[in-house]
Protein backbone atom coordinates (compact mmCIF):
# COMPACT_ATOMS: atom_id res chain seq x y z
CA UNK A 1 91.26 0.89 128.42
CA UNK A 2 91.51 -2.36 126.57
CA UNK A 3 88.16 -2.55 125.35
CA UNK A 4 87.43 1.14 125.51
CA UNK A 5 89.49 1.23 122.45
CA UNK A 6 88.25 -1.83 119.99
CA UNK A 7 84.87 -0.17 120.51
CA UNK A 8 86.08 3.04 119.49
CA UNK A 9 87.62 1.30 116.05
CA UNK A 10 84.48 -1.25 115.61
CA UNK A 11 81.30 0.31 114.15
CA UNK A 12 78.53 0.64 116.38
CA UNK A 13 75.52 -0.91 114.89
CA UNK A 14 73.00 0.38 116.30
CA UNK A 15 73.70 3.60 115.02
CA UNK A 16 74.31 2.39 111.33
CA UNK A 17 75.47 -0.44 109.69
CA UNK A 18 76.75 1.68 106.19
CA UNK A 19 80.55 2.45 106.72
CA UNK A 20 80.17 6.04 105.13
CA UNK A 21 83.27 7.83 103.52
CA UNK A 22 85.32 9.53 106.26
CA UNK A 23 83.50 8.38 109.27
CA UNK A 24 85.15 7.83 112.16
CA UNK A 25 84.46 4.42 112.84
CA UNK A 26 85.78 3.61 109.26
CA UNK A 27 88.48 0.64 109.36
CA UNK A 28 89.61 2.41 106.05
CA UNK A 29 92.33 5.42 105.18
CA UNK A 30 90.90 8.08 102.92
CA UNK A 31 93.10 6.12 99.50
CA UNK A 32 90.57 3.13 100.02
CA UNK A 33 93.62 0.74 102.23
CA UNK A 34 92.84 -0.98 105.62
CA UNK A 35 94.41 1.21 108.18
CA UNK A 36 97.51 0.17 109.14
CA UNK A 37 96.82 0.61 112.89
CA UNK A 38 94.27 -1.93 112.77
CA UNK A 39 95.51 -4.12 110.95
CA UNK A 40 98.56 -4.39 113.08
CA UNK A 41 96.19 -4.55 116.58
CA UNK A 42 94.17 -7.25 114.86
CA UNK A 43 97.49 -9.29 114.09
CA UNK A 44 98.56 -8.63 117.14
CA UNK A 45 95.34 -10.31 118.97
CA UNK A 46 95.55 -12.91 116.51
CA UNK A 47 99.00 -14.09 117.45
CA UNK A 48 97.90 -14.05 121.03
CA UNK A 49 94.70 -16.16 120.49
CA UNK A 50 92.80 -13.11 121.71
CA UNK A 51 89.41 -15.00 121.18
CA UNK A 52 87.40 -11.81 123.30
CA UNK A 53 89.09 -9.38 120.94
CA UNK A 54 89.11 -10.64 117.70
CA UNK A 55 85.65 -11.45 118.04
CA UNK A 56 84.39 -7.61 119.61
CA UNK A 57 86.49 -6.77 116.13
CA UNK A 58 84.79 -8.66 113.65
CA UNK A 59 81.66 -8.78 115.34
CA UNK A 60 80.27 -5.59 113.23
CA UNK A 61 81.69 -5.54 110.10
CA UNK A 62 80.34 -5.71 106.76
CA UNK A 63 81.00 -8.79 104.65
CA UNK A 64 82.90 -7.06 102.24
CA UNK A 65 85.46 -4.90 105.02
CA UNK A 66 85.53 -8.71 106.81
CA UNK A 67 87.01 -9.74 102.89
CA UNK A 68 89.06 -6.91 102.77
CA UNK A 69 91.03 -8.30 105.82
CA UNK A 70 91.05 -11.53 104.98
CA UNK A 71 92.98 -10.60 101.76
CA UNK A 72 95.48 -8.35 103.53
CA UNK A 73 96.41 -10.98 106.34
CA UNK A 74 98.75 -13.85 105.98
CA UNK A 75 97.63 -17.60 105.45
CA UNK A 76 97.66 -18.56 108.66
CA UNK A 77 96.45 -15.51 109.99
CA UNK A 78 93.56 -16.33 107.62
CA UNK A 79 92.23 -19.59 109.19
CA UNK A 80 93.18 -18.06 112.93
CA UNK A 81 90.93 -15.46 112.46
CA UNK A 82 87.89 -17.64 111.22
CA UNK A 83 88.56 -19.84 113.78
CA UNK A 84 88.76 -17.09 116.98
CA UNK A 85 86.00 -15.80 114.98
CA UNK A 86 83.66 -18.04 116.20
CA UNK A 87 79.92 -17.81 115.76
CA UNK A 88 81.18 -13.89 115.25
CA UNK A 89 82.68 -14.09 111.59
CA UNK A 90 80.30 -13.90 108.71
CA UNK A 91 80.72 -16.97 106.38
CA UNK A 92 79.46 -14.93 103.67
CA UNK A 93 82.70 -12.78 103.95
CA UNK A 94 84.16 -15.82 101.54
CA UNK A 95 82.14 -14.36 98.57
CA UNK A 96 84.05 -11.61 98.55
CA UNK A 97 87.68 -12.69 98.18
CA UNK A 98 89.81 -14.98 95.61
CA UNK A 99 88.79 -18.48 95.29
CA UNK A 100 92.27 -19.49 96.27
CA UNK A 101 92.23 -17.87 99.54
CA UNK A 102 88.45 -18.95 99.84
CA UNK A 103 89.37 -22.99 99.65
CA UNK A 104 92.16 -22.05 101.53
CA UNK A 105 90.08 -21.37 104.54
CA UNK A 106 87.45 -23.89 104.03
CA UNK A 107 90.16 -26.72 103.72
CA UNK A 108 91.04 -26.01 107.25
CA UNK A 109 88.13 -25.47 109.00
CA UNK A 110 85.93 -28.03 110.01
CA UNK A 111 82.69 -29.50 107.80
CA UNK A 112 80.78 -29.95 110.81
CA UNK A 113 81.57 -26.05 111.70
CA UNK A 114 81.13 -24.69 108.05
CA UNK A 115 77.64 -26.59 108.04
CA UNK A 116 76.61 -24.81 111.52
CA UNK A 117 77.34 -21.50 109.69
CA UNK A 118 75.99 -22.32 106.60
CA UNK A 119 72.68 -22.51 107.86
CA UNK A 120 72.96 -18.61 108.81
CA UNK A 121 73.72 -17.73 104.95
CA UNK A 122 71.56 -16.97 102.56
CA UNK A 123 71.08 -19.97 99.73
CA UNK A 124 72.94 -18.16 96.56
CA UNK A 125 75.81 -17.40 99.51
CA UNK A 126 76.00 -21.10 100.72
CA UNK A 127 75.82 -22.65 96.97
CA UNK A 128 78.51 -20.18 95.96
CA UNK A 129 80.34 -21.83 98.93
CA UNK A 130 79.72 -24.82 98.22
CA UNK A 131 80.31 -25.40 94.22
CA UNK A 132 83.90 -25.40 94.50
CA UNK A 133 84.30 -27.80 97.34
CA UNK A 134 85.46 -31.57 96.95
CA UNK A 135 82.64 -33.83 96.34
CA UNK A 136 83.13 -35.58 99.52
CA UNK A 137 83.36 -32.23 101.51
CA UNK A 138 80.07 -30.82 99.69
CA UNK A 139 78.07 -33.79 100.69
CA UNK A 140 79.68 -34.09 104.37
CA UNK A 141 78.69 -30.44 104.80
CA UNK A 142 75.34 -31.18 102.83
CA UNK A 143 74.22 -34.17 105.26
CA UNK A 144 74.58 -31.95 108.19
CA UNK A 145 72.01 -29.15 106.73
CA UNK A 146 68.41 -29.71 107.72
CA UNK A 147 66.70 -31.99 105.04
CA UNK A 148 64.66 -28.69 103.87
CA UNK A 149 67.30 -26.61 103.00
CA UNK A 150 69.83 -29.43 102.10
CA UNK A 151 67.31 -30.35 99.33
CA UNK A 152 67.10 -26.95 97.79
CA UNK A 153 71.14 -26.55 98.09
CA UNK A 154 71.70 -29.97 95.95
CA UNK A 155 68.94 -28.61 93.59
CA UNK A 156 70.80 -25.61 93.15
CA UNK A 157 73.62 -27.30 92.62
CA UNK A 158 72.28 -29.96 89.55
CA UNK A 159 72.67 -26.64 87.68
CA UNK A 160 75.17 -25.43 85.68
CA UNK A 161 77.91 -23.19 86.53
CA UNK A 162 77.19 -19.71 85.63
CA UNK A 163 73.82 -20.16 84.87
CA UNK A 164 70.64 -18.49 86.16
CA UNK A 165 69.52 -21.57 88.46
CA UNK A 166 73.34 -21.66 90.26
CA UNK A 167 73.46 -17.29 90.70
CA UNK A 168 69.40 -17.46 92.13
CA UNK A 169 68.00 -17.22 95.79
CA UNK A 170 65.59 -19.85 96.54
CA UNK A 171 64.46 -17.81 99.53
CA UNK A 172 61.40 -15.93 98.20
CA UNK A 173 57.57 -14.65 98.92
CA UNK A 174 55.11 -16.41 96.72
CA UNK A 175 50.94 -16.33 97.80
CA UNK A 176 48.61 -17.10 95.61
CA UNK A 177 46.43 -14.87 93.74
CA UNK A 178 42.76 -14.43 95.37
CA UNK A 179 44.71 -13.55 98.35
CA UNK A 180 43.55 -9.82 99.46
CA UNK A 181 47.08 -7.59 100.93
CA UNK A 182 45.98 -7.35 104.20
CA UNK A 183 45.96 -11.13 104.17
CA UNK A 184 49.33 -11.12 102.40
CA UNK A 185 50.54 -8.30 105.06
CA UNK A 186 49.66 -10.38 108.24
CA UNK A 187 51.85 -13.44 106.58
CA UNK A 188 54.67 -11.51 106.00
CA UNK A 189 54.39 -9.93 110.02
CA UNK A 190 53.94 -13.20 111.33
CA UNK A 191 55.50 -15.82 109.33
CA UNK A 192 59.15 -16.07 111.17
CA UNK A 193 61.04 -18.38 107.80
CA UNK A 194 60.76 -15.35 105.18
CA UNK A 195 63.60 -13.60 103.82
CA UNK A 196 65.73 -10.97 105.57
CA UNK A 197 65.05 -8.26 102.72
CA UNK A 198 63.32 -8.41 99.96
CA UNK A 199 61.14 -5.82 97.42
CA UNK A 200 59.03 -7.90 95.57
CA UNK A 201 56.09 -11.09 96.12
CA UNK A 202 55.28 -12.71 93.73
CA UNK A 203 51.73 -14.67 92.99
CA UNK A 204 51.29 -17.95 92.03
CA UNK A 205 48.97 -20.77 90.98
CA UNK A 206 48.42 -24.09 92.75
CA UNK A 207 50.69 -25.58 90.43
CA UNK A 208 53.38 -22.83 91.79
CA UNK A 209 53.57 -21.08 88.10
CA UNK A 210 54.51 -17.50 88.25
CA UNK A 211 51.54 -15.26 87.52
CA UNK A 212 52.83 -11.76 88.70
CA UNK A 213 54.58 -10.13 90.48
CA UNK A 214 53.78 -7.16 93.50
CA UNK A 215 56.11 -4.64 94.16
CA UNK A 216 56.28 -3.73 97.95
CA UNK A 217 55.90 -0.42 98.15
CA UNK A 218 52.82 -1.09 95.90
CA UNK A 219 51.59 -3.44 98.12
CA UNK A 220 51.33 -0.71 100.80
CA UNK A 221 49.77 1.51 99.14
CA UNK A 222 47.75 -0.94 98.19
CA UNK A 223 43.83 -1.02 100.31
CA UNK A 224 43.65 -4.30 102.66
CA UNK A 225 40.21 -5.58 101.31
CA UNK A 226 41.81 -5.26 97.69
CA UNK A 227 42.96 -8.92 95.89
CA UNK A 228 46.72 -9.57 94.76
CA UNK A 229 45.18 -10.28 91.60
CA UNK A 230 43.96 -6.72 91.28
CA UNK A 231 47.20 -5.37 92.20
CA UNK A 232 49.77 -7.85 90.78
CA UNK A 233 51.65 -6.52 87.70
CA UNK A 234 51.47 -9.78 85.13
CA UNK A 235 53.69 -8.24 82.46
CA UNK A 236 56.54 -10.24 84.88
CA UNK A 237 60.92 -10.29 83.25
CA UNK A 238 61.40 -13.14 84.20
CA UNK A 239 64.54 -15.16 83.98
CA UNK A 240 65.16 -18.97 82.77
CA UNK A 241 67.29 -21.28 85.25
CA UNK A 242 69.02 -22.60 82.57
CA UNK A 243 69.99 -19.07 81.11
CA UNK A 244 73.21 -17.96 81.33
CA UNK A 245 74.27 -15.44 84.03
CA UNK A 246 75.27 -12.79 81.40
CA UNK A 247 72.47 -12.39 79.92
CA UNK A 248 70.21 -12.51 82.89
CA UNK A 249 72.70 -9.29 84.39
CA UNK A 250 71.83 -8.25 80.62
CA UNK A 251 68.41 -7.86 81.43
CA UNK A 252 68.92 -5.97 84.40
CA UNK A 253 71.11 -3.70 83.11
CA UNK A 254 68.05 -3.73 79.90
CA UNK A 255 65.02 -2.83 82.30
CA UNK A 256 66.63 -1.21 85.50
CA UNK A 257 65.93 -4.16 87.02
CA UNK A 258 66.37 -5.17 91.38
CA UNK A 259 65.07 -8.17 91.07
CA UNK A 260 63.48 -11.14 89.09
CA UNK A 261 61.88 -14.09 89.30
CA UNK A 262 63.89 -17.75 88.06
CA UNK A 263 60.89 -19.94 86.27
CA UNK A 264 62.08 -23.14 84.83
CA UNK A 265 60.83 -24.49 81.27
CA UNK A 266 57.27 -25.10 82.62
CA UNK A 267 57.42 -21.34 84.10
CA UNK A 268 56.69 -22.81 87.82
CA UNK A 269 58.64 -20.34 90.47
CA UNK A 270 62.51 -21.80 91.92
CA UNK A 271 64.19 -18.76 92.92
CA UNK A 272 64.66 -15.09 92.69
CA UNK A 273 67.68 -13.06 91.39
CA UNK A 274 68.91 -10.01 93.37
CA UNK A 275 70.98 -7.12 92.44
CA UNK A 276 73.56 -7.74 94.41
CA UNK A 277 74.15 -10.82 92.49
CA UNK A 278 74.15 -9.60 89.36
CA UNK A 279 76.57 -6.67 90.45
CA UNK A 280 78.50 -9.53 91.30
CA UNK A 281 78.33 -11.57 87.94
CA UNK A 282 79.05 -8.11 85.85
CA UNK A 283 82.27 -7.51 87.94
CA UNK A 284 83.10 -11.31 87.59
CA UNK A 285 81.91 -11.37 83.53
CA UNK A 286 83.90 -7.85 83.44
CA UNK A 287 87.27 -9.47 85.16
CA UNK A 288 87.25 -12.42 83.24
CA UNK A 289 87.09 -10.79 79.80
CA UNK A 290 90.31 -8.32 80.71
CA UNK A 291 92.17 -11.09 82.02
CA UNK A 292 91.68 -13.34 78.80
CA UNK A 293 92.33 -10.40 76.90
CA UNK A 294 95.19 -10.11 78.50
CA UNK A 295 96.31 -14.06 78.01
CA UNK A 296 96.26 -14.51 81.54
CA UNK A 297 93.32 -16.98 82.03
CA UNK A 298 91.64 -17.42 85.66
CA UNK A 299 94.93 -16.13 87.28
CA UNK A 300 93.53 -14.20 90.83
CA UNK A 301 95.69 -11.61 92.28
CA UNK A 302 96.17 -13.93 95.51
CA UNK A 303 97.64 -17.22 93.38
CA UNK A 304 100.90 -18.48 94.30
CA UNK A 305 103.89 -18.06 92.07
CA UNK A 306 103.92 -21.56 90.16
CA UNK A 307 100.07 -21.15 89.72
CA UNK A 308 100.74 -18.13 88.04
CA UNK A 309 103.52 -19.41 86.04
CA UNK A 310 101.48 -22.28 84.45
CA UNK A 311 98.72 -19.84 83.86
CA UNK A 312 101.02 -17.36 81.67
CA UNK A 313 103.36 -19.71 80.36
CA UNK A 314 101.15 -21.60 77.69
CA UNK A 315 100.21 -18.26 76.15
CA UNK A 316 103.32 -16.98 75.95
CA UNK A 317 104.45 -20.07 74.43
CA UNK A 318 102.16 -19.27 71.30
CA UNK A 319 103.32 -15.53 71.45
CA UNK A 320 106.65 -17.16 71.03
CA UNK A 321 105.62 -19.02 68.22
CA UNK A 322 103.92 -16.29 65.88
CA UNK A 323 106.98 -14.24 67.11
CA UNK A 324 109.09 -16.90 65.19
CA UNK A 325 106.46 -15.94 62.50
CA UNK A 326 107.26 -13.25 61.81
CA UNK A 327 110.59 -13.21 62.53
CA UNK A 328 110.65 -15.70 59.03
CA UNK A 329 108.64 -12.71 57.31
CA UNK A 330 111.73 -10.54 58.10
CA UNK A 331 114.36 -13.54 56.78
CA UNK A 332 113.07 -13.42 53.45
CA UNK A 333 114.23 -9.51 53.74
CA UNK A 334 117.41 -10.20 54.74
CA UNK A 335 119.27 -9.21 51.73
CA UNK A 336 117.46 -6.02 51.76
CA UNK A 337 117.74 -4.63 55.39
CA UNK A 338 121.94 -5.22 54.43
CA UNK A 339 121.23 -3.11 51.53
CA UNK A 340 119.10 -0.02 53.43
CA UNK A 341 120.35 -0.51 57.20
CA UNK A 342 117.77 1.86 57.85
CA UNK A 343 115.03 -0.46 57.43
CA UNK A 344 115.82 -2.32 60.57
CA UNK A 345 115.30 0.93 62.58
CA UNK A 346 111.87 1.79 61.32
CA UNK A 347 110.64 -1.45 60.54
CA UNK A 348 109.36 -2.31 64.52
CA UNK A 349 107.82 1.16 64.52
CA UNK A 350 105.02 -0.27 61.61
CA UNK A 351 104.07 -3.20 62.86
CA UNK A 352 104.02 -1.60 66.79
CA UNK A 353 101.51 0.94 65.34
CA UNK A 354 99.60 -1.47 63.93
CA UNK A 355 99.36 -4.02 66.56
CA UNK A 356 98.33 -0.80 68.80
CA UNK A 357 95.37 -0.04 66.70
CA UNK A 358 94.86 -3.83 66.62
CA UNK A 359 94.29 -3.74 69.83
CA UNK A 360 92.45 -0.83 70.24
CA UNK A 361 89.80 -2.40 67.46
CA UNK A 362 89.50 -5.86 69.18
CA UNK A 363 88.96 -4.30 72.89
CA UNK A 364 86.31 -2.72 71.60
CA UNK A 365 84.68 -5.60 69.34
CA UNK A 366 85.01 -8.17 71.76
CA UNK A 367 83.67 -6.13 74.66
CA UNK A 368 80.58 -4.93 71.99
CA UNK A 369 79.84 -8.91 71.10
CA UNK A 370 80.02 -9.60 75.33
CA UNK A 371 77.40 -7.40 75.80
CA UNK A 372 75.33 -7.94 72.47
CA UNK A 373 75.60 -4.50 70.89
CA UNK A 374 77.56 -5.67 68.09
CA UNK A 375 75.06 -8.42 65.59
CA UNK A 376 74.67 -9.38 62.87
CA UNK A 377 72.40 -6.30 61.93
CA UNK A 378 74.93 -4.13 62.34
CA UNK A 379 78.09 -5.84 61.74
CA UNK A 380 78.87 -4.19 58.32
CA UNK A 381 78.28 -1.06 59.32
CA UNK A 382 80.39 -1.65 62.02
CA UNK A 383 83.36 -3.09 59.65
CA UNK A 384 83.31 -0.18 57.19
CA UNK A 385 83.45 2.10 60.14
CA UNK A 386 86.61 0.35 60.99
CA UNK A 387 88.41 0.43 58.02
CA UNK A 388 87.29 4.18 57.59
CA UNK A 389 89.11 4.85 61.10
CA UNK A 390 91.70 2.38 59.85
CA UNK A 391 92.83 4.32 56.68
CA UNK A 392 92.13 8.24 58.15
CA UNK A 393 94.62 7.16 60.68
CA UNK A 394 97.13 5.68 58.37
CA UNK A 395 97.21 8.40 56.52
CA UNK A 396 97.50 10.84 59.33
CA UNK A 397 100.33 8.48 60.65
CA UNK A 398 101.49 7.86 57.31
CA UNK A 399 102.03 11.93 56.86
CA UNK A 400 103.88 12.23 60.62
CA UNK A 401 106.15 9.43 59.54
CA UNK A 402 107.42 10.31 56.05
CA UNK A 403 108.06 13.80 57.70
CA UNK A 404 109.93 12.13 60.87
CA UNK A 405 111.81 9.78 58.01
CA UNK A 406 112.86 12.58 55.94
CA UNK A 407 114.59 14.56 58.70
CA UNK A 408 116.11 11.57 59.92
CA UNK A 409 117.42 9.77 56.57
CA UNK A 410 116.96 12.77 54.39
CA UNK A 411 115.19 10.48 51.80
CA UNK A 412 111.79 11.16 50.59
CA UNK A 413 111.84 7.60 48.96
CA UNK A 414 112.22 5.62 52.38
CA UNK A 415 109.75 8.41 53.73
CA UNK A 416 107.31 7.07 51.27
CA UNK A 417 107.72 3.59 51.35
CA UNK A 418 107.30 3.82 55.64
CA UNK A 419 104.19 5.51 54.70
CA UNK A 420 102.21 3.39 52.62
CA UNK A 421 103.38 0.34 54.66
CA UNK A 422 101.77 2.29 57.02
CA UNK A 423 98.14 2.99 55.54
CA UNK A 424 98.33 -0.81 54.26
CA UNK A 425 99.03 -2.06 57.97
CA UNK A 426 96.25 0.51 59.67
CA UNK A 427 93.59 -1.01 57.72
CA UNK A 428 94.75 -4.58 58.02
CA UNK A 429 94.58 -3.84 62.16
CA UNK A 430 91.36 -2.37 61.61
CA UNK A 431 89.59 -5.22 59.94
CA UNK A 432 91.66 -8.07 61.87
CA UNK A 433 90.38 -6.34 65.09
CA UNK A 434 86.86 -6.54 64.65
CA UNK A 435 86.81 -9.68 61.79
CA UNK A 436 88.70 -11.77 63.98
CA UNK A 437 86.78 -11.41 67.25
CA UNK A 438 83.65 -11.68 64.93
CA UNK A 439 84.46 -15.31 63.49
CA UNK A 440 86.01 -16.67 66.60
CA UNK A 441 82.46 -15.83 68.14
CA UNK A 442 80.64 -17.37 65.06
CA UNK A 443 82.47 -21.13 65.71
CA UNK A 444 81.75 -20.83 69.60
CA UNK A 445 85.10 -20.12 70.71
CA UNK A 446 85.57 -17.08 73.10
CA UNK A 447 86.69 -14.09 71.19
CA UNK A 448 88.45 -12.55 74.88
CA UNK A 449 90.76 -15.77 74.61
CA UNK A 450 92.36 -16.20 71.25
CA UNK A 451 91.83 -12.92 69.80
CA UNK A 452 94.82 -11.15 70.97
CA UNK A 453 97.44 -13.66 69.66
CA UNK A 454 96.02 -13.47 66.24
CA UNK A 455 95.45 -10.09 65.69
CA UNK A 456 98.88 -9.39 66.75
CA UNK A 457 100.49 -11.87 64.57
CA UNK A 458 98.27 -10.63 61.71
CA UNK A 459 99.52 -6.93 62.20
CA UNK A 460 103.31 -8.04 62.84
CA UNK A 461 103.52 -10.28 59.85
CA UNK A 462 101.59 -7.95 57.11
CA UNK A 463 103.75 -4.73 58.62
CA UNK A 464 106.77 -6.43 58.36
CA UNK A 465 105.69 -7.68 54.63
CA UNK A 466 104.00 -4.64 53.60
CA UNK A 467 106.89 -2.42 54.46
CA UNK A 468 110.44 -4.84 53.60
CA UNK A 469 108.25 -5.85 50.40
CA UNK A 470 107.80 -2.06 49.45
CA UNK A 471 111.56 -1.38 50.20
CA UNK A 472 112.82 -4.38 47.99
CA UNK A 473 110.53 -3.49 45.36
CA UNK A 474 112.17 0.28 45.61
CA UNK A 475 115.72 -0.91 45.68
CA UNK A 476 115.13 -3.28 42.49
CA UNK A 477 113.37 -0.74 40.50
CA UNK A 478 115.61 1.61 41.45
């Protein structure tokens, strides 16, 4: 009965390995959560040391539903079920969750297992693995590798983080040239070291530079007796190892791309980029971005509660401090807010509006400059387009709130001096939205990190100006 009903929960693979929405053998509810039911059966074995069970489990699963688990168990659930696992868990489940719970695992396992399984993974799995080790751990693991692939793992990881060379697979087809496809066909049948899936082969020269590429289903189509050389497209995208891994996901996104070729700077052949990767590095540019924009860093949903506070507290810190800012603006007021106690009810209400459109602006700018839509070329259009938006809205806004003003205080004065604070601060969000973004990009410093501290301050301080300078200037010439 036992085992009757972990194969009715485990997907059979022989019929498909895709999990599709609402089949049965789905591990998921219909809102996207692990099922509870399983969850608490898999815990359950766990805590027992079930090794038979938690390994008929796991045995099927995707890499990503394996992540999913990992995620929702406990920590020492965590490094249980890797180690019940066995030769059943997929080490490339580890790409898929937080780098916290990731090291987590890793620190607890042992180097001479991880290196057994790393030697199942594919080589942009295994580096990804391996780049956030301990030196000592990476070359413990490393010396336990065959020499082969232990050579192309250290190679991969001589290069930079986030760059081209550190995202690529070095597990590719390459034949050269005067090769015919029936020739090229046989190799692939019989050669037993090529990659599990692929779509492309690329030719190459003695010297191993790239000199086109063949796309598969091409390449069947293709007559045996017929030359790569015939068939090979040579107007190849390919990618630089040193390039960065935005804009190599760039030029997928550019051409529609599922693959390309990683040349280094004499254009000889090191590796291949996949989709999947680059889905990967567009999530991870994508998550990175929002998070900065948000002031909260590299912060991962998993962290622990002082990790998080460190990562928050040094950017609140300078909140606090252009808080104080503006908080001085408002002291030089002081003598006027006693005079018109209404100001200090509608005074947060202008500089809220325009540290909303702030925002709004500098989402937009520094998510344009990310992806290289927003240049040079275009960057003035761009900025009058801004302050257009900018001053229609104030005015709109400017209308609404002498109206709401006038029913409120029944005076038209204070209605008018709300609403040309307001026009004055629109435009000033506008143009700090998309200016400030723009020149933190120009001096090489990430746009995503600093702009939202400045832009706010910039809104709060010329609101609160524009608006308790207007009133004072009312009240004395009045």
């Amino acid at each position: 009965m036992r085992d009757t009903e972990l194969k009715e929960r485990t997907p059979d693979v022989a019929a498909e390995d895709v999990t599709l929405e609402g089949d049965a053998n789905s591990i998921y509810e219909e809102d996207g959560a692990l099922q509870v039911g399983f969850l608490d059966q898999l815990r359950e074995d766990i805590a027992n040391s079930d090794v038979a069970a938690v390994q008929l489990t796991i045995a099927n699963l995707h890499e990503s539903e394996l992540g999913d688990i990992l995620e929702e168990l406990e920590r020492h659930e965590r490094t249980q079920l890797v180690l019940l696992g066995g030769e059943a868990f997929d080490y490339s489940a580890l790409t898929e969750v937080d780098e916290s719970i990731r090291l987590e695992i890793l620190d607890h396992v042992p180097n001479e297992e991880i290196a057994g399984a790393f030697q199942e993974l594919e080589s942009d799995d295994a580096v990804y693995l391996l780049e956030d080790l301990e030196q000592v751990d990476q070359e413990e693991i490393l010396e336990q590798i065959p020499f082969q692939e232990r050579i192309r793992l250290r190679r991969a990881l001589e290069y930079p983080e986030e760059t081209a060379g550190r995202r690529m697979q070095t597990e590719f087809i390459a034949v050269p040239p005067f090769w015919t496809v029936g020739q090229t066909i046989d190799y692939m049948r019989e050669d037993q070291d090529l990659p599990e899936r692929f779509s492309e082969i690329f030719a190459i020269d003695p010297t191993f530079k790239l000199s086109g590429v063949v796309a598969l289903d091409g390449l069947l189509r293709s007559a045996r007796e017929r030359s790569i050389e015939e068939v090979m497209d040579e107007n190849v995208r390919a990618v630089s190892d040193q390039a960065d891994q935005e804009d190599a996901a760039m030029l997928f996104e550019q051409y529609d791309l599922l693959t390309a070729p990683v040349v280094d700077e004499n254009r000889r052949l090191v590796g291949v980029l996949t989709i999947d990767d680059v889905v990967d590095v567009i999530h991870q540019e994508a998550d990175e971005d929002i998070k900065r924009l948000g002031g909260v860093g590299d912060e991962e949903f998993s962290d622990r509660v002082f990790e998080i506070t460190r990562s928050r507290f040094a950017w609140l810190l300078i909140n606090l401090a252009t808080s104080i800012l503006a908080s001085l603006v408002i002291g030089l007021f002081d003598a006027t807010i006693q005079e018109m106690v209404a100001l200090a009810i509608l005074m947060p209400i202008v500089a809220s509006m325009g540290g909303n459109a702030g925002t709004q602006t500098m989402t937009v700018t520094v998510r344009a400059l990310a992806t290289k839509d927003l240049r040079a070329s275009n960057a003035w259009r761009v900025i009058r387009r801004e302050f257009t938006v900018g001053a229609i809205n104030g005015l709109l806004f400017a209308l609404i709130m002498g109206v709401v003003t006038y029913f409120w205080f029944g005076s038209n004065s204070l209605g008018l001096i709300i609403g040309t604070a307001m026009i004055v601060n629109m435009i000033a969000a506008g143009l700090a939205g998309i200016l400030i973004p723009m020149g933190l990009d120009r001096i090489d410093v990430d746009p995503a990190v600093a702009s939202s501290v400045f832009v706010t301050t910039i809104t709060d301080v010329i609101g609160f100006f524009a608006f308790l300078g207007l009133a004072a200037w009312w009240i004395g010439f009045t």
